[in-house]
Structures are given as C-alpha cells and as structure tokens.
N, C-alpha and C. Protein backbone atom coordinates (compact mmCIF):
# COMPACT_ATOMS: atom_id res chain seq x y z
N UNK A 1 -9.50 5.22 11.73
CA UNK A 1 -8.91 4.69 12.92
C UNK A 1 -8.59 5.85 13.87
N UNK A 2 -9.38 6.49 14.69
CA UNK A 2 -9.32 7.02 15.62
C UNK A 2 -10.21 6.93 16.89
N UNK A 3 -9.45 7.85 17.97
CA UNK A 3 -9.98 7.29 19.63
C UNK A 3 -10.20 9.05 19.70
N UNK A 4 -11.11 9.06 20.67
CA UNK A 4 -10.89 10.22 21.46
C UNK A 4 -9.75 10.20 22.47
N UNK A 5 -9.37 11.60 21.89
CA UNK A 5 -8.35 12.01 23.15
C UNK A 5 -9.02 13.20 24.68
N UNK A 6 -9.16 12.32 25.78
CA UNK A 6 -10.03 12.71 26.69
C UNK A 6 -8.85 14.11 27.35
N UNK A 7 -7.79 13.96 27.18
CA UNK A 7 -7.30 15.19 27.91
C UNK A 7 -7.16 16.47 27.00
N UNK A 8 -8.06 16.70 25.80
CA UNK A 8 -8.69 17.87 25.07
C UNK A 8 -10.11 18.34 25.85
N UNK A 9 -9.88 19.97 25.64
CA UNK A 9 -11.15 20.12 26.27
C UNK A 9 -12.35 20.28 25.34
N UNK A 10 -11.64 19.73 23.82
CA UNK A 10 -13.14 19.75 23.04
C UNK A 10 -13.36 18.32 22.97
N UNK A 11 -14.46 17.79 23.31
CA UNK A 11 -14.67 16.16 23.45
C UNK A 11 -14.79 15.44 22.10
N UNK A 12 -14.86 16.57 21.26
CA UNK A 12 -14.90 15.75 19.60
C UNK A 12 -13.98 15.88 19.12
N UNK A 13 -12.69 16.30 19.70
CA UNK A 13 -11.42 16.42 19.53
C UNK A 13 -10.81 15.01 18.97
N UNK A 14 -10.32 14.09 17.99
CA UNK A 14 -9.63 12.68 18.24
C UNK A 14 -8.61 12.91 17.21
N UNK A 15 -7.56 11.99 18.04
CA UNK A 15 -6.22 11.53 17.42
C UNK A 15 -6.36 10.38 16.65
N UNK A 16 -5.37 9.86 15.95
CA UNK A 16 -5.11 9.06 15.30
C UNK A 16 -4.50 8.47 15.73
N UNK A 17 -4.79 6.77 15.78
CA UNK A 17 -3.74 5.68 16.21
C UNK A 17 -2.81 5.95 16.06
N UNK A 18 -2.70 5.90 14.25
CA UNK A 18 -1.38 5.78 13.46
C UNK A 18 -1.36 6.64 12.46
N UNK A 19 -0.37 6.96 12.20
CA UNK A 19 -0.14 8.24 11.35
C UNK A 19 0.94 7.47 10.19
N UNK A 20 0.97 7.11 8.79
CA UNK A 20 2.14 6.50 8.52
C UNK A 20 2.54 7.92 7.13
N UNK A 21 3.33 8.09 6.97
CA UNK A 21 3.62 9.03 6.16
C UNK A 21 4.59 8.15 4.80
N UNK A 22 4.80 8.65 3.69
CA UNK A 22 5.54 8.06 2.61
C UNK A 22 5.72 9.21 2.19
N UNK A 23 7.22 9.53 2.23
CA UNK A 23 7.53 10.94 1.26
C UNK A 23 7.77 10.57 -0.27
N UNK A 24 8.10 9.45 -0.98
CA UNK A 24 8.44 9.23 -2.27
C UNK A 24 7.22 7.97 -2.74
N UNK A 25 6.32 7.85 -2.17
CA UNK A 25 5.84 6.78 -2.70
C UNK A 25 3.99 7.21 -2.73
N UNK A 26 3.26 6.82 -3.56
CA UNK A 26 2.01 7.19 -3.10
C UNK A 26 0.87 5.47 -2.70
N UNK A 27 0.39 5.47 -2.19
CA UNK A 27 -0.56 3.68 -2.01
C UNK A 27 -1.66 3.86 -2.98
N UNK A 28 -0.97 3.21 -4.02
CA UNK A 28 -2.30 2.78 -5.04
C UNK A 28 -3.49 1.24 -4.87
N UNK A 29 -2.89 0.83 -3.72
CA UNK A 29 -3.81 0.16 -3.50
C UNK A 29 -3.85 -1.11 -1.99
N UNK A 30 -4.72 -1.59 -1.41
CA UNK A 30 -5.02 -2.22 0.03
C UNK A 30 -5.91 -3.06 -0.24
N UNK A 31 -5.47 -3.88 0.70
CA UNK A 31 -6.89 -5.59 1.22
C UNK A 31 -6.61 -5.67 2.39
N UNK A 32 -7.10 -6.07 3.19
CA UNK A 32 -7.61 -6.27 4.77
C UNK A 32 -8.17 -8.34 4.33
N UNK A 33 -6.93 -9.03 4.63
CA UNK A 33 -7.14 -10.50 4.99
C UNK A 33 -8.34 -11.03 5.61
N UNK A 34 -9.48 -11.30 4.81
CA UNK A 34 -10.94 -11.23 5.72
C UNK A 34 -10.79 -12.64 7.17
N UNK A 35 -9.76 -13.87 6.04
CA UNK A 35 -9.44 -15.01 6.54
C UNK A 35 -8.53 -14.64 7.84
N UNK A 36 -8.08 -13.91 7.77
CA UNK A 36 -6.98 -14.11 9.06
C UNK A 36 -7.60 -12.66 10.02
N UNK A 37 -8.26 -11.93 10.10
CA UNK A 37 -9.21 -10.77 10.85
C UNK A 37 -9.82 -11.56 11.86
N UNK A 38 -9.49 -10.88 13.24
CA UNK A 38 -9.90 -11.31 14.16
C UNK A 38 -10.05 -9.92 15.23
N UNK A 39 -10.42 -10.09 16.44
CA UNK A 39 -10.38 -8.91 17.27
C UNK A 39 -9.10 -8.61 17.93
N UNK A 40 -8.35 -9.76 17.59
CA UNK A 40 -6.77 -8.71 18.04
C UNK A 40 -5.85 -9.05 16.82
N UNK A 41 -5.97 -9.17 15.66
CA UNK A 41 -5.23 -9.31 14.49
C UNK A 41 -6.05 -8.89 12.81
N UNK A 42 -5.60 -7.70 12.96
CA UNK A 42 -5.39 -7.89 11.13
C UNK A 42 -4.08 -7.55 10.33
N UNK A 43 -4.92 -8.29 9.03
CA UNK A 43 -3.23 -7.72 8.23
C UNK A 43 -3.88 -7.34 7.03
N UNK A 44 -3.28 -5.88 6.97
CA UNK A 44 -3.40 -5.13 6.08
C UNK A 44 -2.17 -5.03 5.01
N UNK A 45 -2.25 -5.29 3.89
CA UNK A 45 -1.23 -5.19 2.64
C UNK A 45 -1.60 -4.02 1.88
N UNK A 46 -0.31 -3.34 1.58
CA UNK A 46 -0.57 -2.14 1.14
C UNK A 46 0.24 -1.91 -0.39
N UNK A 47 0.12 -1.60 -0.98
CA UNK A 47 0.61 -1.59 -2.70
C UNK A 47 1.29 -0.43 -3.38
N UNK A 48 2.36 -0.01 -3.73
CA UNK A 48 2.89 1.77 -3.74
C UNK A 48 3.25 2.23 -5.26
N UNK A 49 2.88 3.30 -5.45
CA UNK A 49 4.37 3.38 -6.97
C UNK A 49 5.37 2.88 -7.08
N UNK A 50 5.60 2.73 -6.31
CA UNK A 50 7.27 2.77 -6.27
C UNK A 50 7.38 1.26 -6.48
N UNK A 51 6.74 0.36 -6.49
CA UNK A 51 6.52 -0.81 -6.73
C UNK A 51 6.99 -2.20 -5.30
N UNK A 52 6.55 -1.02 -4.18
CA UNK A 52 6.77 -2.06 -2.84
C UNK A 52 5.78 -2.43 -2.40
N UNK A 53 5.64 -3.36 -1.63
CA UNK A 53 4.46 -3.84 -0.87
C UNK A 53 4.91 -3.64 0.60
N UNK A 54 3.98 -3.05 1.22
CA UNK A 54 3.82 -3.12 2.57
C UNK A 54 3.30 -4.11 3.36
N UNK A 55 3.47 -4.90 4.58
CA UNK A 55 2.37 -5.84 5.24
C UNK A 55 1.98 -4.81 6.65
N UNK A 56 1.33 -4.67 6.68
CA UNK A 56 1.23 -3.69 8.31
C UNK A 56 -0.04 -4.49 9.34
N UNK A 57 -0.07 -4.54 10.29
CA UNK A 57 -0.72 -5.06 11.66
C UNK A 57 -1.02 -3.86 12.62
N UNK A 58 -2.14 -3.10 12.09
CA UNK A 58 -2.27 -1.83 12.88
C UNK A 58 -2.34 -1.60 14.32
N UNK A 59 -3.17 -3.44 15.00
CA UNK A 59 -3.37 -3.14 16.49
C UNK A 59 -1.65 -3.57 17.23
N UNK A 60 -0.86 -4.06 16.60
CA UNK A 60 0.27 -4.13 17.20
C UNK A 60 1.67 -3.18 16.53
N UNK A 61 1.14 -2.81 15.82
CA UNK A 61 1.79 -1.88 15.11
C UNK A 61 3.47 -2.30 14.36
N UNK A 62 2.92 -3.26 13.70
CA UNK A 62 4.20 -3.99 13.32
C UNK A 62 4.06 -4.02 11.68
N UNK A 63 5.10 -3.61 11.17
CA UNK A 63 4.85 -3.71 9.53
C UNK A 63 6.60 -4.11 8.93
N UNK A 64 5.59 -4.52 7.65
CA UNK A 64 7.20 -5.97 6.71
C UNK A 64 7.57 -5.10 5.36
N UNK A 65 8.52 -4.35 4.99
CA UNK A 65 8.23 -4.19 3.79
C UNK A 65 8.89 -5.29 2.90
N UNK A 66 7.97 -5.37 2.47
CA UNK A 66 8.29 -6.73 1.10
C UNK A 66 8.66 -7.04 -0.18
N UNK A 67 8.79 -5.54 -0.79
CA UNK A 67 9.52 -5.76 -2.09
C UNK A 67 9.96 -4.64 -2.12
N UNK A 68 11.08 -4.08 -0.85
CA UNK A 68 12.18 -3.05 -0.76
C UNK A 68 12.85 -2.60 -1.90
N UNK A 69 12.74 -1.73 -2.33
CA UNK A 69 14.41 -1.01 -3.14
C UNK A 69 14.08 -2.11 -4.66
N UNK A 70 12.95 -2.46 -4.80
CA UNK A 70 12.67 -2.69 -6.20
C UNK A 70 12.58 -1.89 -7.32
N UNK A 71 13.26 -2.60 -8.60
CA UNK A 71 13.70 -1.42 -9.36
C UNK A 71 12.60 -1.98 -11.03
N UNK A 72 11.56 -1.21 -10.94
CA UNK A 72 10.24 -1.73 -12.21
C UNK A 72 11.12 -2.07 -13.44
N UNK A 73 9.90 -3.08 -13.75
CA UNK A 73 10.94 -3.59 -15.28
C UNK A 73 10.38 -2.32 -16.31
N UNK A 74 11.08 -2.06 -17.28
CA UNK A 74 10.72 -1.18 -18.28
C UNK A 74 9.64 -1.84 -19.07
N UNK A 75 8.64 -1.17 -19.70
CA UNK A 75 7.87 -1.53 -20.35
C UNK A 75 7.99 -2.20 -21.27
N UNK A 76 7.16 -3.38 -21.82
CA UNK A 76 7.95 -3.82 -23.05
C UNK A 76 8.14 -2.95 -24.21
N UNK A 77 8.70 -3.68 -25.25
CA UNK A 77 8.36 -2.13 -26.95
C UNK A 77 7.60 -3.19 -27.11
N UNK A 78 6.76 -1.73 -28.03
CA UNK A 78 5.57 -2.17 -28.97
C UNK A 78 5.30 -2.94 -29.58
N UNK A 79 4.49 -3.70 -29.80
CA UNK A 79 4.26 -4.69 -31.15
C UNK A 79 4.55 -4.29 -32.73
N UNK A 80 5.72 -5.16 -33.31
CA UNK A 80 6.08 -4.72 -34.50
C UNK A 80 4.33 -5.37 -35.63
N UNK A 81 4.82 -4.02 -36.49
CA UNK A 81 3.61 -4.49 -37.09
C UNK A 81 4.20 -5.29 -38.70
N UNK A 82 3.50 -6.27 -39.13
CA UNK A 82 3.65 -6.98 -40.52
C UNK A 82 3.20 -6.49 -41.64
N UNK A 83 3.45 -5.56 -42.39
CA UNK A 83 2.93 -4.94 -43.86
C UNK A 83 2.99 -6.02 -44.94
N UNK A 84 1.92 -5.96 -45.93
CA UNK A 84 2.04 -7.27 -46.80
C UNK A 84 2.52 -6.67 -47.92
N UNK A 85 3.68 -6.93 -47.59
CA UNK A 85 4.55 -5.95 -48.67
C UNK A 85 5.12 -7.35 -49.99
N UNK A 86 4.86 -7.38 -51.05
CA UNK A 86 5.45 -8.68 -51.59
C UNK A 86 6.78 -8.46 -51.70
N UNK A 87 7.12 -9.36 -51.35
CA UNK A 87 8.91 -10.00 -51.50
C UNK A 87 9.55 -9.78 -52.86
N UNK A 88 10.67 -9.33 -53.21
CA UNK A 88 11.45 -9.03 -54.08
C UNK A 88 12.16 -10.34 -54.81
C-alpha cells in the first residue's frame, strides 16, 4: 500500500498510506472479506499473540479492536495415562 510522493525529487521515492506499529504484539495472521470488498471498502481482520483481534478499514482508516486486554487460557495438562496395573 503505497502512492508516490510527488514533492520528492526522486520519482521512485513512495510513502506509505499507513504505517501501523505494535510494540508488544506480533500479527500472526489476516483475511481481507472477499464478500464485503468493494472500491471504497475493505475490511481487513488482523490476528496477534497477544490474543487480540484487530478489524481495520485501510481506505478510511478506521480500526475496532476486538478482543482487548484478553488474558489466554492456560494450556490444558496432559493426558493422564492408564497403566494395566492389576488391582490389589
């Protein structure tokens, strides 16, 4: 997602729309809504460690976070295992 920026005097010079930064979180994963994509709307959902979801709308620049300040469930424990031990 970038434009040229015409007031550089190198013409292959380009900026970036949007720049979004995450200092504690990294995006393990994105979909782009094929159903709702149009030429003035998409919605992009975005997926983090940290276990939030983002909704973001790049051409209007509007974003939801959706599962804020969520705290991951701990893993389950292991599967106990059954030894065929005979009974006393």
């Amino acid at each position: 997602m970038r434009r040229t920026n015409s007031s550089q005097t190198d013409p292959l010079q380009a900026d970036y729309l949007t720049k979004i930064l995450f200092t504690k979180a990294h995006c393990l994963c994105h979909d782009v809504n094929k159903v709702t994509k149009s030429a003035t709307h998409i919605d992009v959902v975005m997926g983090f460690s940290t276990g939030e979801i983002i909704w973001w709308e790049p051409i209007t620049q509007r974003y939801t976070r959706l599962n804020k300040n969520v705290r991951p469930h701990p893993p389950p424990p292991p599967p106990t295992t059954q030894t065929d031990q005979p009974r006393a």
